[in-house]
PDB file of N, CA and C in Angstrom:
ATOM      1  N   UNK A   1       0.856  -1.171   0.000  1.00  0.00           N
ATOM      2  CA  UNK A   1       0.000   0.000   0.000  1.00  0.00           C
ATOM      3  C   UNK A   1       0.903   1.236   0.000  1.00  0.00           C
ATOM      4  N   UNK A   2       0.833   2.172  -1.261  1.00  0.00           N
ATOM      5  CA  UNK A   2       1.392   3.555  -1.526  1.00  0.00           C
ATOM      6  C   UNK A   2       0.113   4.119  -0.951  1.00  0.00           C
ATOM      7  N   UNK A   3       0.902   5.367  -0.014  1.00  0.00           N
ATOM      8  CA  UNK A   3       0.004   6.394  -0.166  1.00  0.00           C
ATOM      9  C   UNK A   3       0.350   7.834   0.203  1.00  0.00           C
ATOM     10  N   UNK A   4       1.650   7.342  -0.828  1.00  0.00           N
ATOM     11  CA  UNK A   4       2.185   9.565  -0.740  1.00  0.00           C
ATOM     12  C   UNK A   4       3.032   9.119  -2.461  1.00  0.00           C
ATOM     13  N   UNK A   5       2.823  10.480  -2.886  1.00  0.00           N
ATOM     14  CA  UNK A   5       3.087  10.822  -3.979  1.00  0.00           C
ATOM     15  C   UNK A   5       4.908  11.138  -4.241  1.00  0.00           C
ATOM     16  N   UNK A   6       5.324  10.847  -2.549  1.00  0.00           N
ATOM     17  CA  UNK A   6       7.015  11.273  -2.917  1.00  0.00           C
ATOM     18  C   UNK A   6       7.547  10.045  -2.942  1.00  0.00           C
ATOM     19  N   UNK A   7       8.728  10.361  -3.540  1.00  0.00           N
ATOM     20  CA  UNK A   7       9.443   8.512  -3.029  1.00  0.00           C
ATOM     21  C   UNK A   7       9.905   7.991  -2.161  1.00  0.00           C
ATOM     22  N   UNK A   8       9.961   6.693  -1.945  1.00  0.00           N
ATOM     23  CA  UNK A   8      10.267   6.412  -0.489  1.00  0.00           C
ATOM     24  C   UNK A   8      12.073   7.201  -0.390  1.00  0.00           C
ATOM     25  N   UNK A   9      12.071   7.037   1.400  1.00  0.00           N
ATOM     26  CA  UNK A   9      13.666   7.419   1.828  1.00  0.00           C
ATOM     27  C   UNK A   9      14.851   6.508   0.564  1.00  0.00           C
ATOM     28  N   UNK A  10      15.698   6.446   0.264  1.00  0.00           N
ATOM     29  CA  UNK A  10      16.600   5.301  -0.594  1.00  0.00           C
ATOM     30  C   UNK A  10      17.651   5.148   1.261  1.00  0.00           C
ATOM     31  N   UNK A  11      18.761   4.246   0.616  1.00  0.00           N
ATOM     32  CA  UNK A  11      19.528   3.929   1.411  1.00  0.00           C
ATOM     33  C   UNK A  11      19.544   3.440   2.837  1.00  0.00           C
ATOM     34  N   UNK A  12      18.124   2.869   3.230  1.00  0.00           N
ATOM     35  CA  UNK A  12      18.222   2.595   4.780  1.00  0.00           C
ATOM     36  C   UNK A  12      17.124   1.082   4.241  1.00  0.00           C
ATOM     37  N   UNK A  13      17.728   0.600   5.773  1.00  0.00           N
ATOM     38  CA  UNK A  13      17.085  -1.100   5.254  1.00  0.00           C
ATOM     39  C   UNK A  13      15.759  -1.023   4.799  1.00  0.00           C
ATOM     40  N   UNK A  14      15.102  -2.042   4.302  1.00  0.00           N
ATOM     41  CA  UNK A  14      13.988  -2.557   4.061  1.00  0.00           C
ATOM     42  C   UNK A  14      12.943  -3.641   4.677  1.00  0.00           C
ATOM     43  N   UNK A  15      13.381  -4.304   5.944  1.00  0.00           N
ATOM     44  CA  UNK A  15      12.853  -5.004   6.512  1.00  0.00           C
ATOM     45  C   UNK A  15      12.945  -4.582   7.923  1.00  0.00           C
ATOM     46  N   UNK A  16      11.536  -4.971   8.322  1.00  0.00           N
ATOM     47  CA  UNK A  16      10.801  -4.810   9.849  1.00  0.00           C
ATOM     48  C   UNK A  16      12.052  -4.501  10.709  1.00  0.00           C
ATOM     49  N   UNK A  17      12.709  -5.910  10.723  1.00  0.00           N
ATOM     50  CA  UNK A  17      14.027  -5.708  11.781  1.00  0.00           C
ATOM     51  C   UNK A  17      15.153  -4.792  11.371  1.00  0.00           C
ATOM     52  N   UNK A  18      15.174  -4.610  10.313  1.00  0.00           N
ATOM     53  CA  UNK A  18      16.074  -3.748   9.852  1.00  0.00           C
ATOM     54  C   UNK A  18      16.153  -2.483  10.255  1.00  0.00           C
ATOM     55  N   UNK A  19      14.936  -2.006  10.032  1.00  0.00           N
ATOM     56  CA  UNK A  19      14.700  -0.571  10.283  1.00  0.00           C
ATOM     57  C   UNK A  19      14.289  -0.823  11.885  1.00  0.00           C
ATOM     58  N   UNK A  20      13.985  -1.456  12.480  1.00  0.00           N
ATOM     59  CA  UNK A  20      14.058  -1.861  13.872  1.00  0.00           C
ATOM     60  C   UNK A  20      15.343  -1.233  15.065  1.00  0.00           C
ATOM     61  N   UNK A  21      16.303  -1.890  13.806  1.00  0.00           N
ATOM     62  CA  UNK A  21      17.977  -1.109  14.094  1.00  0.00           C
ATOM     63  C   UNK A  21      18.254  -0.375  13.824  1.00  0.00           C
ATOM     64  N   UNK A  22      17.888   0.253  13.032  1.00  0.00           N
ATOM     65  CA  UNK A  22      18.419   0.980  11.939  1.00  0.00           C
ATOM     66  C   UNK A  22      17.864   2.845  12.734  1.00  0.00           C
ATOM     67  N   UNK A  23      16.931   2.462  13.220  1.00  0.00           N
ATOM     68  CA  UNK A  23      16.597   3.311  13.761  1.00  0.00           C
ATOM     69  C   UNK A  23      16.011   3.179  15.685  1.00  0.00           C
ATOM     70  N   UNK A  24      16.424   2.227  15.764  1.00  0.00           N
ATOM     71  CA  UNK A  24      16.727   1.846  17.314  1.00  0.00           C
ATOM     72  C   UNK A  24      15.413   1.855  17.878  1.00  0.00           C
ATOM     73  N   UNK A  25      14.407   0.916  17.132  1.00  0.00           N
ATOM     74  CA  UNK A  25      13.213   1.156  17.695  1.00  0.00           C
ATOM     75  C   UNK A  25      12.883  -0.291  18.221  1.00  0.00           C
ATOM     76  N   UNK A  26      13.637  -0.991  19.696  1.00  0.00           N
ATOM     77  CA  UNK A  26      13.299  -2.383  19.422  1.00  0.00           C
ATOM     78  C   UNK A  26      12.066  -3.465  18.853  1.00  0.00           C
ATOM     79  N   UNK A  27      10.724  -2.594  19.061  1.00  0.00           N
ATOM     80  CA  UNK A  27       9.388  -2.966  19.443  1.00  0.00           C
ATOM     81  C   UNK A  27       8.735  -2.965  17.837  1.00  0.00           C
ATOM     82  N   UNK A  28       9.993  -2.507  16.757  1.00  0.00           N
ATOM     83  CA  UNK A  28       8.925  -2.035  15.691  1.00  0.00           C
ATOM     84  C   UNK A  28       8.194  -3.129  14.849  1.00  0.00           C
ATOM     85  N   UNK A  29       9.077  -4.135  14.775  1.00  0.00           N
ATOM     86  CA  UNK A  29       8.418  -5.419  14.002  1.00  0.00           C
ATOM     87  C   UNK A  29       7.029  -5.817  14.836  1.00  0.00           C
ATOM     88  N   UNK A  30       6.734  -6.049  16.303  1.00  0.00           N
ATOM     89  CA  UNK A  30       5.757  -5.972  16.764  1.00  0.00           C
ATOM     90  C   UNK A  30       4.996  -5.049  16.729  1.00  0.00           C
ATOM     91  N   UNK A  31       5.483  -3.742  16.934  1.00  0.00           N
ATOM     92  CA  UNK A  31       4.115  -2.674  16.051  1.00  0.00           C
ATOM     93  C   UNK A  31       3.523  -3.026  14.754  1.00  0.00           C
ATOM     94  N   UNK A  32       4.504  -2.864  14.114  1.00  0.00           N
ATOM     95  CA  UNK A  32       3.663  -3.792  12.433  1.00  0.00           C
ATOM     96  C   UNK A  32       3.195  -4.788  12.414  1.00  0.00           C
ATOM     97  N   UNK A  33       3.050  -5.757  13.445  1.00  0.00           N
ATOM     98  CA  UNK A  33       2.176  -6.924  13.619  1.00  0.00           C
ATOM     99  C   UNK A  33       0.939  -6.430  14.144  1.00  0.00           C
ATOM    100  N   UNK A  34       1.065  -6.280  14.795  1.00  0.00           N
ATOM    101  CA  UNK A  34      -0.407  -5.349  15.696  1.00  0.00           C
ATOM    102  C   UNK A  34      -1.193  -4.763  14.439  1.00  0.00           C
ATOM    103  N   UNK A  35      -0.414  -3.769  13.693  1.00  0.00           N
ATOM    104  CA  UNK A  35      -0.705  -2.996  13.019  1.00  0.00           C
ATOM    105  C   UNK A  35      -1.983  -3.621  12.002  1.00  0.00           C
ATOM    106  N   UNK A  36      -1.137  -4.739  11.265  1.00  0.00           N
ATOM    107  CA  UNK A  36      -1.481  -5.353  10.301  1.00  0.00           C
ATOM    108  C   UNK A  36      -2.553  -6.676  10.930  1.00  0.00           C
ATOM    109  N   UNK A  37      -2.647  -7.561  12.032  1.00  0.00           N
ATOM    110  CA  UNK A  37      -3.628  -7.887  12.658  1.00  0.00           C
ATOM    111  C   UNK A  37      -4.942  -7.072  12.780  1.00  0.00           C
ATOM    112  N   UNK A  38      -4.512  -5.520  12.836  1.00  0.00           N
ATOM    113  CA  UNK A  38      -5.918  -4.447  13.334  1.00  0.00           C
ATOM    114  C   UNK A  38      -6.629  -4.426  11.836  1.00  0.00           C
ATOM    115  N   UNK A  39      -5.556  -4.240  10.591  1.00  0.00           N
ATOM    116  CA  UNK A  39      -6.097  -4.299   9.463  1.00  0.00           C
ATOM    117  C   UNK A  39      -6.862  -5.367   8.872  1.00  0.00           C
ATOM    118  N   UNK A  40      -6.987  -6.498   9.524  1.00  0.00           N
ATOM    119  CA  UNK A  40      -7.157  -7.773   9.342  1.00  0.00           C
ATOM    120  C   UNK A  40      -8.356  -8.193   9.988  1.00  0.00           C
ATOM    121  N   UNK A  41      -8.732  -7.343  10.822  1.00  0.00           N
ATOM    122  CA  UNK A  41      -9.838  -7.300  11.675  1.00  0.00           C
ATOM    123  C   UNK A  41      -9.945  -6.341  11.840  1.00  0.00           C
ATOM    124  N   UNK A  42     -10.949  -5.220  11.473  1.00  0.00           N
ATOM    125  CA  UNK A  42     -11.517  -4.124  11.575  1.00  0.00           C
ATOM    126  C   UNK A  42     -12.192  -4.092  12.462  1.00  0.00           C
ATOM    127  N   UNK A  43     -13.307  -5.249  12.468  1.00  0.00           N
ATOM    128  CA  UNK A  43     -14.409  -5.268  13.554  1.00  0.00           C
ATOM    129  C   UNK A  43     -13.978  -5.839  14.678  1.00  0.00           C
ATOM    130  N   UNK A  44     -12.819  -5.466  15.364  1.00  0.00           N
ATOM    131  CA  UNK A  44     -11.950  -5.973  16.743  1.00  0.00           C
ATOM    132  C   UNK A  44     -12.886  -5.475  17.351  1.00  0.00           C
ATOM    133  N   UNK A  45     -13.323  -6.231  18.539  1.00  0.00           N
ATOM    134  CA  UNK A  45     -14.245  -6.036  19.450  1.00  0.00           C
ATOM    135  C   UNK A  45     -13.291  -5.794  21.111  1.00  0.00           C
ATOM    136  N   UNK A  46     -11.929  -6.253  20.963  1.00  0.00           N
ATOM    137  CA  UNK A  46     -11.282  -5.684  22.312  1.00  0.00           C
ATOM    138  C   UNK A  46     -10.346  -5.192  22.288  1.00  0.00           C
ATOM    139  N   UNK A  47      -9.499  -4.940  23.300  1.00  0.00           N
ATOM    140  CA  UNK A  47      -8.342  -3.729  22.786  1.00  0.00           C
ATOM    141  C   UNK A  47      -7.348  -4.123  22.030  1.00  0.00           C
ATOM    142  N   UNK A  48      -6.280  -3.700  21.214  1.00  0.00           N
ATOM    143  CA  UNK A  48      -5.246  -4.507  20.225  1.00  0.00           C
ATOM    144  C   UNK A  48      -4.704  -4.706  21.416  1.00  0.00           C
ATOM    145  N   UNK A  49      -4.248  -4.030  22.417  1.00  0.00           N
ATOM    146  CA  UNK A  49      -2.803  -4.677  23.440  1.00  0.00           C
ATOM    147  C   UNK A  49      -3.610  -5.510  24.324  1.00  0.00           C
ATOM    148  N   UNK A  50      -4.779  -6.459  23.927  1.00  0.00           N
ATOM    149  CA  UNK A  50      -5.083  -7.518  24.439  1.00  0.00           C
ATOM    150  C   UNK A  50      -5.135  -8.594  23.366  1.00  0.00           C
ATOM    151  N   UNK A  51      -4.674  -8.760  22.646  1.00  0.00           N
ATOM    152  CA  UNK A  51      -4.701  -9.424  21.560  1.00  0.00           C
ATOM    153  C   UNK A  51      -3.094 -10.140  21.586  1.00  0.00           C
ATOM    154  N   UNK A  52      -2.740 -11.429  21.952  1.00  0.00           N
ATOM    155  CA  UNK A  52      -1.906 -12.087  22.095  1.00  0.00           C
ATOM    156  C   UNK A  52      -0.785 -11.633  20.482  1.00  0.00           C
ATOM    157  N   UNK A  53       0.365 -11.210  20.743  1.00  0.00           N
ATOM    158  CA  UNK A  53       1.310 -10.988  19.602  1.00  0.00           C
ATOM    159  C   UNK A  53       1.406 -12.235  18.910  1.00  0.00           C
ATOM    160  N   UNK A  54       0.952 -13.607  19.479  1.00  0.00           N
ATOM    161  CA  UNK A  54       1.065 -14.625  18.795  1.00  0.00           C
ATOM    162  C   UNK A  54       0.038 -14.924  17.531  1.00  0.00           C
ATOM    163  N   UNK A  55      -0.854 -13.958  17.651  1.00  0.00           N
ATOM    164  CA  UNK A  55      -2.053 -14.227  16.758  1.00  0.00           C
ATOM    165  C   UNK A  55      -1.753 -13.245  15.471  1.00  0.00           C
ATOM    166  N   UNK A  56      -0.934 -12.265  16.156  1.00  0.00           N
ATOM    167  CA  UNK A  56      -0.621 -11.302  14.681  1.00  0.00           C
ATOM    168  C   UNK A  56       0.078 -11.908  13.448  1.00  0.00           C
ATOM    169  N   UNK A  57       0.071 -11.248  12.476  1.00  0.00           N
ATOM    170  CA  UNK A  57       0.979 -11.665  11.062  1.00  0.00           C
ATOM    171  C   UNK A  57       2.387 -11.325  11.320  1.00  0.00           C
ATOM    172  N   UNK A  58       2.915 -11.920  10.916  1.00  0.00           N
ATOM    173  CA  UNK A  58       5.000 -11.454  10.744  1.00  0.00           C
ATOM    174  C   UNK A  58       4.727 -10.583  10.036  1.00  0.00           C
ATOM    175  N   UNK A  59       5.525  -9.286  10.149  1.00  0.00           N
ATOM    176  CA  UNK A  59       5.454  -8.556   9.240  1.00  0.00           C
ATOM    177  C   UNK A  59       7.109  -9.383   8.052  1.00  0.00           C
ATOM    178  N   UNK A  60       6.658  -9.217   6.472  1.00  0.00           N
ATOM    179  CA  UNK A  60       7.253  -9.754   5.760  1.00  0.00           C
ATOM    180  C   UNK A  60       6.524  -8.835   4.322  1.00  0.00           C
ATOM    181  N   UNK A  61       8.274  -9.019   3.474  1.00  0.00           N
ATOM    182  CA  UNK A  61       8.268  -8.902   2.168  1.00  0.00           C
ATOM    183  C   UNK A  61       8.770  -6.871   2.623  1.00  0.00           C
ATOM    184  N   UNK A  62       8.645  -6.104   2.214  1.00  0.00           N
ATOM    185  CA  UNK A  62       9.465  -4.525   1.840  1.00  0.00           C
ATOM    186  C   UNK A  62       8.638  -3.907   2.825  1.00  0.00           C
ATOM    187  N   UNK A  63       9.309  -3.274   3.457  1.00  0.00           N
ATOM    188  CA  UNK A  63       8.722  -2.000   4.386  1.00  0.00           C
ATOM    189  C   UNK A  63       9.509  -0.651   3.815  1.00  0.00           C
ATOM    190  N   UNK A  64       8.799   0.238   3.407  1.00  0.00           N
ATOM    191  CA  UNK A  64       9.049   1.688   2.899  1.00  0.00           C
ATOM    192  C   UNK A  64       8.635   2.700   3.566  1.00  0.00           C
ATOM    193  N   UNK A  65       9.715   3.499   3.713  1.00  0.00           N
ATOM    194  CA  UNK A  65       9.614   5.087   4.421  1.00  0.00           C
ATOM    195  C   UNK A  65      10.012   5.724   3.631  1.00  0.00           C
ATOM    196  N   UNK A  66       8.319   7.052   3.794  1.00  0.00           N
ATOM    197  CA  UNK A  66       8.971   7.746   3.292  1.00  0.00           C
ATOM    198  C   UNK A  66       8.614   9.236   4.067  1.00  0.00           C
ATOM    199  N   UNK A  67       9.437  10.195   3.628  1.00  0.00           N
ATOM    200  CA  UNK A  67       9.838  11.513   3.987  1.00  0.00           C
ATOM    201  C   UNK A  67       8.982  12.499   4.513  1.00  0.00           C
ATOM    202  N   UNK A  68       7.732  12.245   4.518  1.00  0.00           N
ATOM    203  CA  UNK A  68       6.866  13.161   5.302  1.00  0.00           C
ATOM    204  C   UNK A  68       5.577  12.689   5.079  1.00  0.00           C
ATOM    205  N   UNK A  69       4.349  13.173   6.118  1.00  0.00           N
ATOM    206  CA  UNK A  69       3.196  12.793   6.012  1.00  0.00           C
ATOM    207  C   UNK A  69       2.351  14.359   6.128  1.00  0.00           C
ATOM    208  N   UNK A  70       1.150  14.104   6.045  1.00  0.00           N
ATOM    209  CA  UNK A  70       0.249  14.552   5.964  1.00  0.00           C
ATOM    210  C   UNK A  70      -1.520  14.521   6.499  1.00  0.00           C
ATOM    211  N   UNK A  71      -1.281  15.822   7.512  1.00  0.00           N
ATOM    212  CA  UNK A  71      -2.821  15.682   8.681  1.00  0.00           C
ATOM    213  C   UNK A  71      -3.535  16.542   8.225  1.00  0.00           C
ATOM    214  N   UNK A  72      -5.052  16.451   8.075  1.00  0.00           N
ATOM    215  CA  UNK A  72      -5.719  17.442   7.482  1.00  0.00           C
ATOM    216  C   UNK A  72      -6.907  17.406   9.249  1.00  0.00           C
ATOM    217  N   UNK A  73      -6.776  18.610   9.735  1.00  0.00           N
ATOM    218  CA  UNK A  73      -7.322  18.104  11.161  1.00  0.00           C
ATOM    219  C   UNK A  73      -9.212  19.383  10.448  1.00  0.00           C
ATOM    220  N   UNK A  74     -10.426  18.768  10.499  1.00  0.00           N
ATOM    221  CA  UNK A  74     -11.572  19.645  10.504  1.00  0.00           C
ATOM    222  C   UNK A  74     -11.975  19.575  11.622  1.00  0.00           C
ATOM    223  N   UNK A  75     -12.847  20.551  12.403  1.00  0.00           N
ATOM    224  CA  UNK A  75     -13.254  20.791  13.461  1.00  0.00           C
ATOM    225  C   UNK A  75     -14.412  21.797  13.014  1.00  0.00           C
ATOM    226  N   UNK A  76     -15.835  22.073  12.944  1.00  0.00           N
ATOM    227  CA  UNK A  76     -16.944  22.852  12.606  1.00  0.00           C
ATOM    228  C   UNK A  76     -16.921  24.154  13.504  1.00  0.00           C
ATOM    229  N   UNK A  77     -16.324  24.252  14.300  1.00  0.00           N
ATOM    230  CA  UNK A  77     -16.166  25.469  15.027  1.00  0.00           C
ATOM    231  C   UNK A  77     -14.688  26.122  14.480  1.00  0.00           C
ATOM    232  N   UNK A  78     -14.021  25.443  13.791  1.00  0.00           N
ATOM    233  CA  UNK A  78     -12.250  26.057  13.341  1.00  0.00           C
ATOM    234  C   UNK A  78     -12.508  27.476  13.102  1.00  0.00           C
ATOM    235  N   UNK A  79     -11.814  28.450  13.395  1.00  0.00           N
ATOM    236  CA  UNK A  79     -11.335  29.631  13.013  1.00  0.00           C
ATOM    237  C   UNK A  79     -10.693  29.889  12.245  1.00  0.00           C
ATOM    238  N   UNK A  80     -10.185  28.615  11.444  1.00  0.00           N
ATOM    239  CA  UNK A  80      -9.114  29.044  10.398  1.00  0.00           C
ATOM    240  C   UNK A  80     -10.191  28.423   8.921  1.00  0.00           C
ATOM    241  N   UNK A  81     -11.402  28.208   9.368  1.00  0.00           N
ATOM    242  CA  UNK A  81     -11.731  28.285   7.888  1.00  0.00           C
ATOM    243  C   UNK A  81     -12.304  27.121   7.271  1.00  0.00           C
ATOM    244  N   UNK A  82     -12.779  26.792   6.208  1.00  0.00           N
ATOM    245  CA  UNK A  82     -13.553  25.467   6.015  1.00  0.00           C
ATOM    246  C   UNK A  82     -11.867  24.391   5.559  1.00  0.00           C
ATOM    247  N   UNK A  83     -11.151  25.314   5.247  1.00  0.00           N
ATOM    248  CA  UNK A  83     -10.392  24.505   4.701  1.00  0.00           C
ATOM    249  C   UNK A  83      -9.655  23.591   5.971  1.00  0.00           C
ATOM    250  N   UNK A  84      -9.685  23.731   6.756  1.00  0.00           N
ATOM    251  CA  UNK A  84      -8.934  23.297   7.690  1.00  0.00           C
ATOM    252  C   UNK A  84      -7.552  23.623   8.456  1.00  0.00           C
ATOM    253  N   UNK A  85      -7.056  22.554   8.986  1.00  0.00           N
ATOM    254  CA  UNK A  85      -5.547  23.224   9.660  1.00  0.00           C
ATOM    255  C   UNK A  85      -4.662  21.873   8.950  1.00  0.00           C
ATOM    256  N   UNK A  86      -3.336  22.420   8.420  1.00  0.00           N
ATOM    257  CA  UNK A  86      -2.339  21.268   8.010  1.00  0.00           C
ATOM    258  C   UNK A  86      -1.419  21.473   8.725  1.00  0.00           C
TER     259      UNK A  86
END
């Protein structure tokens, strides 16, 4: 799943554990399990951090970063306008 129009980062690993190290995040391959379990079940009826890590998917095959994201926050009372705040 793409969903930004820039290209991913180049030069830094490509897998869960990789970028795990790579950016010193021990927990991240288990975030992307969670992640991708929640996607897998939409209609989760209890909390994800009750959901045994054993039931999640491995995360597997290319993980891509890329360089910036994008929040479009509306609120009907905003002061800044229909367009919103970025």
């Amino acid at each position: 799943m793409v969903i930004s129009d820039q290209p991913p980062v180049c030069n830094i690993p490509q897998s869960a554990q990789g970028l795990a190290d790579h950016f010193d995040i021990p927990n991240l391959p288990n975030y992307i399990s969670c992640f991708l379990y929640e996607l897998e079940n939409p209609d989760l009826k209890i909390e994800l951090d009750e959901v045994p890590l054993e039931d999640c998917p491995e995360p597997s095959g290319k993980v891509r970063v890329f360089p910036s994201a994008v929040a479009i926050y509306y609120v009907p009372s905003d002061k800044s306008g229909t367009r919103g705040m970025f």
